[in-house]
C-alpha atoms as a PDB file:
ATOM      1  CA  UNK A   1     167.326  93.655-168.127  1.00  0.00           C
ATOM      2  CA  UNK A   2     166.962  92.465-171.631  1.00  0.00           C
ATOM      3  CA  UNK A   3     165.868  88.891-171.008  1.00  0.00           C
ATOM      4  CA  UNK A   4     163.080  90.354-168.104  1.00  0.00           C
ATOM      5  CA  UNK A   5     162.036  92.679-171.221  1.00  0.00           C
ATOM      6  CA  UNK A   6     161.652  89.907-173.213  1.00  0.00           C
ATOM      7  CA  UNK A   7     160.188  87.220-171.046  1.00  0.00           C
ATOM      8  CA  UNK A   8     157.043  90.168-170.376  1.00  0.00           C
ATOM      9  CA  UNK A   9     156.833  90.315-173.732  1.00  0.00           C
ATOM     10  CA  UNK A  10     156.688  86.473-173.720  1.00  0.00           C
ATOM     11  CA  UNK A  11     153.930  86.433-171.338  1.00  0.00           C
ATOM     12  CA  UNK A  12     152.151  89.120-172.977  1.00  0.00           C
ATOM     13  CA  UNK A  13     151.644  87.339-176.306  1.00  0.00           C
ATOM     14  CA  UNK A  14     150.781  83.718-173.978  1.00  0.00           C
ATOM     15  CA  UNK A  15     148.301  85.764-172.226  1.00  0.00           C
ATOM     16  CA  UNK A  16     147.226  86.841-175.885  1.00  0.00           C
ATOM     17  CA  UNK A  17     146.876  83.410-176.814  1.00  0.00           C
ATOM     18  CA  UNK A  18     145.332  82.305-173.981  1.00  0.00           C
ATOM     19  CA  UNK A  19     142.765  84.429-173.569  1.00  0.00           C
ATOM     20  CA  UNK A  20     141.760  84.330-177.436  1.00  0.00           C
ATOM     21  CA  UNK A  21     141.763  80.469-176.906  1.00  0.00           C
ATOM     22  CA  UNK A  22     139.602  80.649-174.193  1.00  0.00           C
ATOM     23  CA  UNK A  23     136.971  83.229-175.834  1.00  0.00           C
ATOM     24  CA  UNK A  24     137.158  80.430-179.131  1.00  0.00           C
ATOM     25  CA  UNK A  25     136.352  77.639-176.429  1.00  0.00           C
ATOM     26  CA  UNK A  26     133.477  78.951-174.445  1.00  0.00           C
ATOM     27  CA  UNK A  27     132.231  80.400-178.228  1.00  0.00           C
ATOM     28  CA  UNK A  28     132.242  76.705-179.008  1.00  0.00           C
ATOM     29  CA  UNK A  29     130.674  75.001-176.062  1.00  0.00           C
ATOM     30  CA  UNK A  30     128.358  77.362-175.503  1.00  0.00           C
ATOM     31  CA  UNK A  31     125.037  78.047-177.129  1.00  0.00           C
ATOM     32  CA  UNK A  32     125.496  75.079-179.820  1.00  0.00           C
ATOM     33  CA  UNK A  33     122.630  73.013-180.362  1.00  0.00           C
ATOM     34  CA  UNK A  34     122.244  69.537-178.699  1.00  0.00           C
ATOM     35  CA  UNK A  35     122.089  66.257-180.220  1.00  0.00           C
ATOM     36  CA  UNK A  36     118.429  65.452-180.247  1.00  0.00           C
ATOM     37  CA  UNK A  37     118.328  63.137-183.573  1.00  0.00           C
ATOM     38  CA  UNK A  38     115.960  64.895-185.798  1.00  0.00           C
ATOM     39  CA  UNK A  39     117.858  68.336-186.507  1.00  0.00           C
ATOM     40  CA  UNK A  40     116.245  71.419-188.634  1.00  0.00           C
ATOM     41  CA  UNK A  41     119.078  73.848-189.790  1.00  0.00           C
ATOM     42  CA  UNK A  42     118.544  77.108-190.209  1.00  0.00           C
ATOM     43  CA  UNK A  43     119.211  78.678-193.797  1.00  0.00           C
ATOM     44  CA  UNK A  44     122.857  80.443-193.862  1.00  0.00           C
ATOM     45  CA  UNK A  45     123.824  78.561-191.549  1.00  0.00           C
ATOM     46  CA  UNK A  46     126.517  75.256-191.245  1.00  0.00           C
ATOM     47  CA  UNK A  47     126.583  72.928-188.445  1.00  0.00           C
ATOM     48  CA  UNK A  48     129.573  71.048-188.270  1.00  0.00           C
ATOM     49  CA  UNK A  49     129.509  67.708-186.928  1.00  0.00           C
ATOM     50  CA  UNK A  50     131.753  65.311-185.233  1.00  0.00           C
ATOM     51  CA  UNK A  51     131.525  61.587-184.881  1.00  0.00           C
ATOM     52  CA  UNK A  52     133.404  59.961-181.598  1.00  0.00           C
ATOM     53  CA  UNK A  53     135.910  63.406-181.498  1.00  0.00           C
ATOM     54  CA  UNK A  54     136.609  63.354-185.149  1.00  0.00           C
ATOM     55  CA  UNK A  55     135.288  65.588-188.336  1.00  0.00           C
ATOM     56  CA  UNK A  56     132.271  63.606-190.053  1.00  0.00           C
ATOM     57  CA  UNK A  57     129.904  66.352-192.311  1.00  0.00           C
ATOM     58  CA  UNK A  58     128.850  69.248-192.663  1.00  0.00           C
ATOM     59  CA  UNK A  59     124.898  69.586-191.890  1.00  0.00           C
ATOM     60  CA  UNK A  60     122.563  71.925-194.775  1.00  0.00           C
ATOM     61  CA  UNK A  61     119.918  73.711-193.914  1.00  0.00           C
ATOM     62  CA  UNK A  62     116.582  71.426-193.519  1.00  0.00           C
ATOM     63  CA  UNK A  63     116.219  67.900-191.819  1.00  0.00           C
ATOM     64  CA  UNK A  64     119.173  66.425-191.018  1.00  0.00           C
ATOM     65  CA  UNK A  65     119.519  63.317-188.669  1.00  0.00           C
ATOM     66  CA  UNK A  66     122.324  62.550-186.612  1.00  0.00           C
ATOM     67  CA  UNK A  67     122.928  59.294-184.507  1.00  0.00           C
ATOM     68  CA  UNK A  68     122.891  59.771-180.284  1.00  0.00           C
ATOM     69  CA  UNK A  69     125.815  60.079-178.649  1.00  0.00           C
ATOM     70  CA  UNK A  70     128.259  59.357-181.746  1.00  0.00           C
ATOM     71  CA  UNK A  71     127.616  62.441-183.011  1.00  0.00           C
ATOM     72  CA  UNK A  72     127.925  65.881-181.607  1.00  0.00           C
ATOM     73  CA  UNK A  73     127.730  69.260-183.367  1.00  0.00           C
ATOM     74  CA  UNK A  74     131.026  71.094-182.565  1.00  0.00           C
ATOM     75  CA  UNK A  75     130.885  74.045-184.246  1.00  0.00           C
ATOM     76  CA  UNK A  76     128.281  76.828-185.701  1.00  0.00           C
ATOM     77  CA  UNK A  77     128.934  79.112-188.521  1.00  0.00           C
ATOM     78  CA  UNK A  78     127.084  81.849-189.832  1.00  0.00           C
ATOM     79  CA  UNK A  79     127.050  82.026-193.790  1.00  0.00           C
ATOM     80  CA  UNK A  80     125.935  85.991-193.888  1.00  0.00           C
ATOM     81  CA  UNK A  81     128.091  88.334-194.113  1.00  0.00           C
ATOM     82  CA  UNK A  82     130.212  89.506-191.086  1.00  0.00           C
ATOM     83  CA  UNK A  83     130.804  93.110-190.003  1.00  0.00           C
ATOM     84  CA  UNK A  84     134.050  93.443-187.709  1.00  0.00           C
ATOM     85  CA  UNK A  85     134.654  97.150-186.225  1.00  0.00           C
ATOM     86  CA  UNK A  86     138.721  97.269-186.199  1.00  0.00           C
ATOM     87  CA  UNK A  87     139.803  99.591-183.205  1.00  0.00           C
ATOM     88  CA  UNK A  88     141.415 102.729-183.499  1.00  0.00           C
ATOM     89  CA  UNK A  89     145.566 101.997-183.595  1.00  0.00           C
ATOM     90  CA  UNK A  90     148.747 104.140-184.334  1.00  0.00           C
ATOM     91  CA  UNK A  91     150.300 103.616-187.941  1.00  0.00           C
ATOM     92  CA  UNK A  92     153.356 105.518-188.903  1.00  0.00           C
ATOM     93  CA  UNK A  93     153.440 107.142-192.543  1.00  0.00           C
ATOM     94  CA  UNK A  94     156.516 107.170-194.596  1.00  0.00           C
ATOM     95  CA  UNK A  95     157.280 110.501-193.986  1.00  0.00           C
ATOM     96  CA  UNK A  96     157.417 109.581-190.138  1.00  0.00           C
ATOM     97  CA  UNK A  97     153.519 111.157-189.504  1.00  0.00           C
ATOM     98  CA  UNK A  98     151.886 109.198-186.624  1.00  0.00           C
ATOM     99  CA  UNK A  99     148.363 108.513-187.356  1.00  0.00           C
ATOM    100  CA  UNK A 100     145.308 107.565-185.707  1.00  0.00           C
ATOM    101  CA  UNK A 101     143.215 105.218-187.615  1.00  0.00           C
ATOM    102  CA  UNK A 102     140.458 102.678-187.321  1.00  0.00           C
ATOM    103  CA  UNK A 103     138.247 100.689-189.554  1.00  0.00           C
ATOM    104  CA  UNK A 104     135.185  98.672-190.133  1.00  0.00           C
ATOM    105  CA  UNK A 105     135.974  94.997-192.003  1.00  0.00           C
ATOM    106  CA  UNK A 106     133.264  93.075-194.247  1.00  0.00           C
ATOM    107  CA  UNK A 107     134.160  89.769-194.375  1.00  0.00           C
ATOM    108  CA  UNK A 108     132.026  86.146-194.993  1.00  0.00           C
ATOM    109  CA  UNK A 109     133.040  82.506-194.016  1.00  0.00           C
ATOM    110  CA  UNK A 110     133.049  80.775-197.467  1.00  0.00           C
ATOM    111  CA  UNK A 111     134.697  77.438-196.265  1.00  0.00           C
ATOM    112  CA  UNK A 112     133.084  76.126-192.980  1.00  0.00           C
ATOM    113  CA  UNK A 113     135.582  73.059-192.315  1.00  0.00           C
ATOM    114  CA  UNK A 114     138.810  75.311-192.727  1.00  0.00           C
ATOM    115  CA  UNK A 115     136.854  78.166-190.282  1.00  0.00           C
ATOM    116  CA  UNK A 116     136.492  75.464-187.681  1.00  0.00           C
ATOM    117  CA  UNK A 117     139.875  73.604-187.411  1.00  0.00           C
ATOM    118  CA  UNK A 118     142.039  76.425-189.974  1.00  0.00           C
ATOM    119  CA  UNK A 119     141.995  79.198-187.198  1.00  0.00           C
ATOM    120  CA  UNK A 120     141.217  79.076-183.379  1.00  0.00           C
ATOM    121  CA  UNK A 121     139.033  82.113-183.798  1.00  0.00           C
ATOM    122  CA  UNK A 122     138.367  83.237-186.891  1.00  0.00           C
ATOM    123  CA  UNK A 123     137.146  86.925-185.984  1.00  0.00           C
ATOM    124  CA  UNK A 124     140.195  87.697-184.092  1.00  0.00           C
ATOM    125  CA  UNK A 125     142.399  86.461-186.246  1.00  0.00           C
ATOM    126  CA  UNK A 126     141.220  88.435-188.987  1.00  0.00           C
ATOM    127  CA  UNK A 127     140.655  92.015-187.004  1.00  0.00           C
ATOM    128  CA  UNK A 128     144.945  91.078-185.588  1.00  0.00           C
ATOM    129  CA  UNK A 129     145.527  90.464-189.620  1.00  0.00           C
ATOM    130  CA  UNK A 130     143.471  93.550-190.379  1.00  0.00           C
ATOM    131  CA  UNK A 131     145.322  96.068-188.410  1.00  0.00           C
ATOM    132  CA  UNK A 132     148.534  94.142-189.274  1.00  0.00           C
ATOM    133  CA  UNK A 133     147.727  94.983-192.453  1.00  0.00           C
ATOM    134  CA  UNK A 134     146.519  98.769-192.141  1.00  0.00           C
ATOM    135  CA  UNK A 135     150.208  99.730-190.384  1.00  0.00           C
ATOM    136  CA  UNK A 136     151.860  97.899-193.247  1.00  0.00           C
ATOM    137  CA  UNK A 137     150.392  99.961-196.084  1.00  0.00           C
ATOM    138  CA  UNK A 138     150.206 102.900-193.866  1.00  0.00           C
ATOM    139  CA  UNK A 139     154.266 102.377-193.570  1.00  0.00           C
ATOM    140  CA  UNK A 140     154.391 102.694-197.636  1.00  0.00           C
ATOM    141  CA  UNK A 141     152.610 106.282-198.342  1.00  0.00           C
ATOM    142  CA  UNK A 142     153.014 110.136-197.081  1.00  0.00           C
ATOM    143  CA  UNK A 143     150.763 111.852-195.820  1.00  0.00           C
ATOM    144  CA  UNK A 144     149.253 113.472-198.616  1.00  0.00           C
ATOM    145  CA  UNK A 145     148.902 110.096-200.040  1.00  0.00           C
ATOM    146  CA  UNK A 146     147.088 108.482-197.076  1.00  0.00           C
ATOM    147  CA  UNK A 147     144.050 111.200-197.991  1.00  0.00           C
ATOM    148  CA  UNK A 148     143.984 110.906-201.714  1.00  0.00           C
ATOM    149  CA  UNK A 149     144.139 107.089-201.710  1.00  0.00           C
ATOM    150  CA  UNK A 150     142.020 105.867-199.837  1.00  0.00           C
ATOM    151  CA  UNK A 151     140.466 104.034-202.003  1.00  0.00           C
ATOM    152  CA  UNK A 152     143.449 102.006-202.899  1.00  0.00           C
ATOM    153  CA  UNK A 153     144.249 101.287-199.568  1.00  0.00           C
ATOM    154  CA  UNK A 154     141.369 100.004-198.813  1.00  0.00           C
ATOM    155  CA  UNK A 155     142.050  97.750-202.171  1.00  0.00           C
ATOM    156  CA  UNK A 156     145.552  96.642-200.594  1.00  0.00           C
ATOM    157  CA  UNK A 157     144.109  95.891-197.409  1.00  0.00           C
ATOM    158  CA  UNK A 158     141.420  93.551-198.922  1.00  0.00           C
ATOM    159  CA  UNK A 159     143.945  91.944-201.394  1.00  0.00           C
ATOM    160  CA  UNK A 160     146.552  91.424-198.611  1.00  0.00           C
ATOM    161  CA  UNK A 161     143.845  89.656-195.905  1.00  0.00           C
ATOM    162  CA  UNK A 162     142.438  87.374-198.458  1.00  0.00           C
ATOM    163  CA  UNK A 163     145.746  86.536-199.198  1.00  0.00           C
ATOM    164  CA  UNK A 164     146.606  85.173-195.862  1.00  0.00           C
ATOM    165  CA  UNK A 165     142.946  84.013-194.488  1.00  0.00           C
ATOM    166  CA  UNK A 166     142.724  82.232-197.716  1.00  0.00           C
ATOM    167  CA  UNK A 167     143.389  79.467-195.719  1.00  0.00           C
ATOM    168  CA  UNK A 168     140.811  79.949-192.927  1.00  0.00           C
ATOM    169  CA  UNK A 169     137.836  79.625-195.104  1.00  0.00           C
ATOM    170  CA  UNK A 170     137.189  83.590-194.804  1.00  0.00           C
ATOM    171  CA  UNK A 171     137.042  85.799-197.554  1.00  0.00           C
ATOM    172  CA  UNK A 172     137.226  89.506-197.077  1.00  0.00           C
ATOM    173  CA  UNK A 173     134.947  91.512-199.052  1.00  0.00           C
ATOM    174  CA  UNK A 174     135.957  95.025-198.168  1.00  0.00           C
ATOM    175  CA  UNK A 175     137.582  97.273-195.750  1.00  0.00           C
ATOM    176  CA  UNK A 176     136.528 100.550-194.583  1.00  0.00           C
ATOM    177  CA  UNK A 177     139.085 103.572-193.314  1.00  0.00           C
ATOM    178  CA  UNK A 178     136.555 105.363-190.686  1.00  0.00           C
ATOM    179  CA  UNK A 179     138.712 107.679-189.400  1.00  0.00           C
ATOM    180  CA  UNK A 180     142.128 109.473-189.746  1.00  0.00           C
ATOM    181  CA  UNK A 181     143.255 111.281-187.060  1.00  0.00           C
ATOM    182  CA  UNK A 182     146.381 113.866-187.231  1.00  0.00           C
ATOM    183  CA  UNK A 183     148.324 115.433-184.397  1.00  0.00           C
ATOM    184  CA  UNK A 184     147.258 118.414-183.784  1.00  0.00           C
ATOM    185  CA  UNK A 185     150.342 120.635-185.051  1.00  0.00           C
ATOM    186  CA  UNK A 186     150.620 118.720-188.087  1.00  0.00           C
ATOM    187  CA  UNK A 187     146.760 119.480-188.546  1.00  0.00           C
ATOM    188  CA  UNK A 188     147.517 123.390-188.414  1.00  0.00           C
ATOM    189  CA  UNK A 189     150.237 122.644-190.544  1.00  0.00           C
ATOM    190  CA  UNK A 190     147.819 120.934-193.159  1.00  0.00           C
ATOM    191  CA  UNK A 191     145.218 124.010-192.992  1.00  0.00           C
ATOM    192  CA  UNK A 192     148.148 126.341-193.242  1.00  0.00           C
ATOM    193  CA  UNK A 193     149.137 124.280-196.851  1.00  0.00           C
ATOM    194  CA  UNK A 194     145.386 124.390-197.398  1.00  0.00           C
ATOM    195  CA  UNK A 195     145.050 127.869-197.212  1.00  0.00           C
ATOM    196  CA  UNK A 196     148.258 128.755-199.411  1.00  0.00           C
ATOM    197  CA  UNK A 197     146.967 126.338-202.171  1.00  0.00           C
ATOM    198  CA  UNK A 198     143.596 128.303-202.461  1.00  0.00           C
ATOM    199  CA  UNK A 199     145.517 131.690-202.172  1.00  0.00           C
ATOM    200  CA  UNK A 200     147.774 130.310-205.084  1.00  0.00           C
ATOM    201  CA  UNK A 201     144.521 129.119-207.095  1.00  0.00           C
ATOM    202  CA  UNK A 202     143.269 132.562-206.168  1.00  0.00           C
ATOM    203  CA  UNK A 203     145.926 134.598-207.740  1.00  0.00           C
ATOM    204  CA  UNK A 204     146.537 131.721-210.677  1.00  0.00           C
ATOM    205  CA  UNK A 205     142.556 132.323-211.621  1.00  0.00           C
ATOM    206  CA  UNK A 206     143.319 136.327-211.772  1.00  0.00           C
ATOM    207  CA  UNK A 207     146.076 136.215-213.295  1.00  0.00           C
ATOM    208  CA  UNK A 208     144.233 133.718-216.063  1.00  0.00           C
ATOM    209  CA  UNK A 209     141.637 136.523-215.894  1.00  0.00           C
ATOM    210  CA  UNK A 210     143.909 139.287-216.861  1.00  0.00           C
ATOM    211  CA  UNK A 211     145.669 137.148-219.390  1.00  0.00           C
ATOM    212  CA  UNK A 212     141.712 136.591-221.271  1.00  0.00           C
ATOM    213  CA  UNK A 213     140.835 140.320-220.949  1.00  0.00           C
ATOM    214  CA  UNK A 214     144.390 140.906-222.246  1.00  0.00           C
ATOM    215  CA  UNK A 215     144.233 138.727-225.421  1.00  0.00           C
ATOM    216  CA  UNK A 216     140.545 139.870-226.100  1.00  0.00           C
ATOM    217  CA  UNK A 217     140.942 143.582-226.016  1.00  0.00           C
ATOM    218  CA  UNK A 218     144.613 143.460-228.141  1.00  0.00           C
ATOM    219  CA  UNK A 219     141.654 140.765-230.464  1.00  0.00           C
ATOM    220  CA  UNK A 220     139.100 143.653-230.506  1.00  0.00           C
ATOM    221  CA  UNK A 221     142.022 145.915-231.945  1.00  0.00           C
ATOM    222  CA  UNK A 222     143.065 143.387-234.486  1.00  0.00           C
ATOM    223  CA  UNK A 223     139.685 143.128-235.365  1.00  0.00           C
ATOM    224  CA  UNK A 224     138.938 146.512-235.684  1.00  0.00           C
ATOM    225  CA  UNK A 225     142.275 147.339-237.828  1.00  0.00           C
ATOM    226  CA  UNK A 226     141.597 144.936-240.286  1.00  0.00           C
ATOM    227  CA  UNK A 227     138.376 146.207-240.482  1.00  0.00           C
ATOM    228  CA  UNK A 228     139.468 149.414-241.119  1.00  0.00           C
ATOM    229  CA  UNK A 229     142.769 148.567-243.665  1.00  0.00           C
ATOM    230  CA  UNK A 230     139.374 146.749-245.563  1.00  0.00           C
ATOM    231  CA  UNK A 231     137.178 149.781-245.959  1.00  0.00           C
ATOM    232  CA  UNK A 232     140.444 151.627-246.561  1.00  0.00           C
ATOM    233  CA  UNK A 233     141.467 149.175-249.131  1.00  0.00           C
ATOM    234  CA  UNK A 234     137.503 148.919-250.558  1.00  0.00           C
ATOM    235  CA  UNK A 235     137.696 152.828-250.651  1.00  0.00           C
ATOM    236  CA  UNK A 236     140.974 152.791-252.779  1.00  0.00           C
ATOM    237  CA  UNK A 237     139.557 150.448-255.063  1.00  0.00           C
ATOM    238  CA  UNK A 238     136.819 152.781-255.906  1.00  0.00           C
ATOM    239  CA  UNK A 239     138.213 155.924-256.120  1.00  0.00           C
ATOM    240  CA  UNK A 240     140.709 154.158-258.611  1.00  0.00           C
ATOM    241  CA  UNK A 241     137.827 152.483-260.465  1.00  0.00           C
ATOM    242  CA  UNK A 242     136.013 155.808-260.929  1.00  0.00           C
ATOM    243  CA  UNK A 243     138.975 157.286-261.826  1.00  0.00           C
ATOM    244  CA  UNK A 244     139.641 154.781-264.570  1.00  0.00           C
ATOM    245  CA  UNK A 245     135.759 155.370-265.690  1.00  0.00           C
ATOM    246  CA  UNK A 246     136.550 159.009-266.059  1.00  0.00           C
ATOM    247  CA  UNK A 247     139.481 158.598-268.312  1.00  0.00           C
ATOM    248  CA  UNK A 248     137.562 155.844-269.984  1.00  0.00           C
ATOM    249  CA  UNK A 249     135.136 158.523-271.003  1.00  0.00           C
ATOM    250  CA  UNK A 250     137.433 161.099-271.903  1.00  0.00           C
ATOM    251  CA  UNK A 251     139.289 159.356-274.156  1.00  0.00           C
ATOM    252  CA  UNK A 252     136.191 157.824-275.943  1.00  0.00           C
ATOM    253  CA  UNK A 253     135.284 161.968-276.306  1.00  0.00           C
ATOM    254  CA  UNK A 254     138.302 162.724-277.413  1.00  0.00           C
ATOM    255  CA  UNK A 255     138.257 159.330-279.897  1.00  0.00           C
ATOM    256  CA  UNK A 256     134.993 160.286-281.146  1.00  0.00           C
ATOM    257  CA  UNK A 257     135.940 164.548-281.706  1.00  0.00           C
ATOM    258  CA  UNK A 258     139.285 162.760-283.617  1.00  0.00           C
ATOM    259  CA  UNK A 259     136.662 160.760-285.420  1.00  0.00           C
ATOM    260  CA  UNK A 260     134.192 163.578-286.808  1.00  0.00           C
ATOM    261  CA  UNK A 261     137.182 166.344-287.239  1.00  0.00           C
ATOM    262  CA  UNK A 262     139.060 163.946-289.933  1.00  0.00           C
ATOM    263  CA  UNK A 263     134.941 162.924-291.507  1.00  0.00           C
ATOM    264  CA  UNK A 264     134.820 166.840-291.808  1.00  0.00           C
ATOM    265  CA  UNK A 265     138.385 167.734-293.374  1.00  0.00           C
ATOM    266  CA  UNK A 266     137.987 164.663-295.514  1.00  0.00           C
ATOM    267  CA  UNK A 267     134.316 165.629-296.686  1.00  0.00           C
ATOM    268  CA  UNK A 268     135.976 169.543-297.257  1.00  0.00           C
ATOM    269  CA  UNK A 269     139.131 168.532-298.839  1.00  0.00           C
ATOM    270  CA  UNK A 270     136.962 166.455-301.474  1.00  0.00           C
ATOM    271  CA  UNK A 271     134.970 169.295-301.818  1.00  0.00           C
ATOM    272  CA  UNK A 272     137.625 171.640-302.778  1.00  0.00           C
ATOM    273  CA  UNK A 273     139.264 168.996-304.670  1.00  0.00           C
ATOM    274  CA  UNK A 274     136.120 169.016-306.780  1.00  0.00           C
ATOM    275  CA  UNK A 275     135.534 172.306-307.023  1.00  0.00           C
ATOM    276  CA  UNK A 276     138.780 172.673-309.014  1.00  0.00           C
ATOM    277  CA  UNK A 277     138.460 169.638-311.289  1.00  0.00           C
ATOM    278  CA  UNK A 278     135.355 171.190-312.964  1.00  0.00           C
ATOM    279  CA  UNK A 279     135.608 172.187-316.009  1.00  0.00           C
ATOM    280  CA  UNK A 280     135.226 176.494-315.477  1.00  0.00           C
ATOM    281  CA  UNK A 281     132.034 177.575-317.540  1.00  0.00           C
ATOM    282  CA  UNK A 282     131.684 181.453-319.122  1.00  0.00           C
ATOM    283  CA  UNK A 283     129.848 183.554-317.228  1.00  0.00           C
ATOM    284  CA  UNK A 284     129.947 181.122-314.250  1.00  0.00           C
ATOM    285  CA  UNK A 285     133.326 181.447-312.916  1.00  0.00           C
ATOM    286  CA  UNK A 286     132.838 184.259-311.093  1.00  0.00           C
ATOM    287  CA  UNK A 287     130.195 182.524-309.052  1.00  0.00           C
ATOM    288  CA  UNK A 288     131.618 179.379-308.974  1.00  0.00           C
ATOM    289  CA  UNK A 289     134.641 181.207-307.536  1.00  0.00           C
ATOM    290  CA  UNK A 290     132.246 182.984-304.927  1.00  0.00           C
ATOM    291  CA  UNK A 291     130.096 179.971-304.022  1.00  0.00           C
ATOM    292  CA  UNK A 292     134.202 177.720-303.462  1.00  0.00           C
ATOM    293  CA  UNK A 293     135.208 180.640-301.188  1.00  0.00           C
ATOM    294  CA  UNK A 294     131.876 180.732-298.818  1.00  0.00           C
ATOM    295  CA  UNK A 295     132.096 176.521-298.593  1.00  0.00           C
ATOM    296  CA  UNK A 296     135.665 177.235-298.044  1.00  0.00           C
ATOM    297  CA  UNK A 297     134.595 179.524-295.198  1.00  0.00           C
ATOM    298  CA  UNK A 298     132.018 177.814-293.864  1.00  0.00           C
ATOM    299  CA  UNK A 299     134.066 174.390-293.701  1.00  0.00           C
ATOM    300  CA  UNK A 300     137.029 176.353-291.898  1.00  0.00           C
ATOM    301  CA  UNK A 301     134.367 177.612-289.342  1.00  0.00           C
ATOM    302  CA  UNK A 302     133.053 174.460-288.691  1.00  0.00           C
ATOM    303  CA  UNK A 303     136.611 173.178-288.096  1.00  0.00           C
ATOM    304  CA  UNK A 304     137.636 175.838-285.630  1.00  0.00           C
ATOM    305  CA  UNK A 305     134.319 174.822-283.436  1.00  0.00           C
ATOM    306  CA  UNK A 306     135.305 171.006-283.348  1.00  0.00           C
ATOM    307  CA  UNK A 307     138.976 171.484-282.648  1.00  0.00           C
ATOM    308  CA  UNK A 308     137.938 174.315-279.391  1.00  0.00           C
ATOM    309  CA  UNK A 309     135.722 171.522-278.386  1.00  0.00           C
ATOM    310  CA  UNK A 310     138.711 168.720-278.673  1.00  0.00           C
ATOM    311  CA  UNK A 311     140.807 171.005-276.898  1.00  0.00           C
ATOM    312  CA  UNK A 312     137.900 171.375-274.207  1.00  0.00           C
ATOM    313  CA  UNK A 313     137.407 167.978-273.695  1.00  0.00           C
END
């Protein structure tokens, strides 16, 4: 059972073979230009010739002239660049996802000779390389990571089919991911995640909301009690400095009453001190005596009005 298994395989991969073979052979015998001496190439364009079955030159766009029946051009190759569709094939993920995917492949012969006799046919070979290639790094991400990058892929992909066609004369320029298809209950399962990630953003965004509205109200009130310990403060400062004006001025008052009660008691103690160092004169002492007792009087009145007032102010 084994060995039928495997020889259908084998004649799977001959028929493969064969059939690519024989869509490179009638692509080379048919529609090549004939041998008619004087030859104008086309621009982008390589001719490859052949002299009695074997490689001779390579023919450039312009004139060229080739001998009769020695030569024959074998193969034509276009110099422009080549757009391949890949076909939609299954790739497995790493987390064991089964995809759909397909592609579209920019490529551009840069080495005639090795496109000719490198590779039986060069398209094929690259669009078998190309999907090759996709399942490969396919194989190496999740799911997740198959959506965010696919730009990198598409890097890998390039990087690993100039790699190997390196040798055919082809260089790969870029490779396109069309489409990605998903099952369709891992597809619910993705709009499902989708759904609870912009619920969670949802709630994260209010509860960031709350938080702002939080901090700026408990601000305002940190704001507005300094504010108010400031006027308090300004307030206190005032009050004390009026406070210290107003004892200020009392005590210059009281400094100044001090200052003209001891003038006064000095200026009426020298007075009676003079009054009783005169000599007394007959006949005068009685008025002398009279005159001593009304300054006497008159200095003790004077001195009862400025001590009420120091005792006022």
């Amino acid at each position: 059972m084994l060995a039928r298994s495997v020889r259908a395989s084998g004649a799977l991969l001959l028929r493969g073979s064969v059939q690519a073979s024989g869509r490179a052979a009638r692509r080379a015998s048919s529609g090549l230009p004939r041998n008619t001496v004087v030859l104008f190439v086309p621009q982008q364009e390589a001719w490859v010739v052949e002299r009695m079955g074997r490689f001779h030159r390579i023919l450039e766009p312009g004139l060229n002239i080739l001998i009769p029946v020695l030569d024959r051009i074998r193969y034509v190759q276009s110099l422009k660049e080549i757009v391949i569709n890949v076909p939609e094939q299954s790739a497995v993920t790493l987390d064991n996802v089964t995809l759909q995917i397909d592609g579209v492949l920019y490529l551009r012969i840069m080495d005639p000779y090795k496109a000719s006799y490198g590779v039986e046919d060069p398209e094929y070979a690259v669009t078998q390389l190309a999907q090759t290639t996709m399942r490969s790094e396919l194989g190496k991400l999740s799911l997740d990571k198959v959506f965010r990058e696919r730009e990198s892929l598409n890097a890998n992909i390039v990087d690993a089919i100039n790699q190997a066609a390196d040798c055919w004369g082809i260089r790969c320029l870029r490779y396109e991911i069309k489409d990605i298809h998903v099952p369709p209950r891992v597809k619910e399962s993705m709009q499902m995640q989708v759904e609870a990630e912009r619920r969670k953003r949802a709630t994260v965004l209010e509860s960031e909301g709350t938080r702002e509205s939080a901090i700026n109200v408990a601000e305002g009130k940190k704001q507005a009690q300094i504010l108010a310990s400031e006027a308090e403060k300004a307030e206190q400062i005032n009050q004390a400095a009026g406070e210290a004006s107003a004892v200020l001025a009392k005590a210059k008052a009281k400094a100044e009453a001090i200052r003209i009660l001891a003038a006064a008691l000095t200026q009426h103690a020298m007075g009676v001190y003079g009054a009783l160092t005169k000599a007394p004169v007959p006949g005068a002492q009685d008025s002398v005596s009279s005159r001593s007792s009304r300054d006497v009087q008159s200095t003790d009145a004077s001195l009862d009005e400025e001590l009420d007032r120091v005792k006022l102010s």
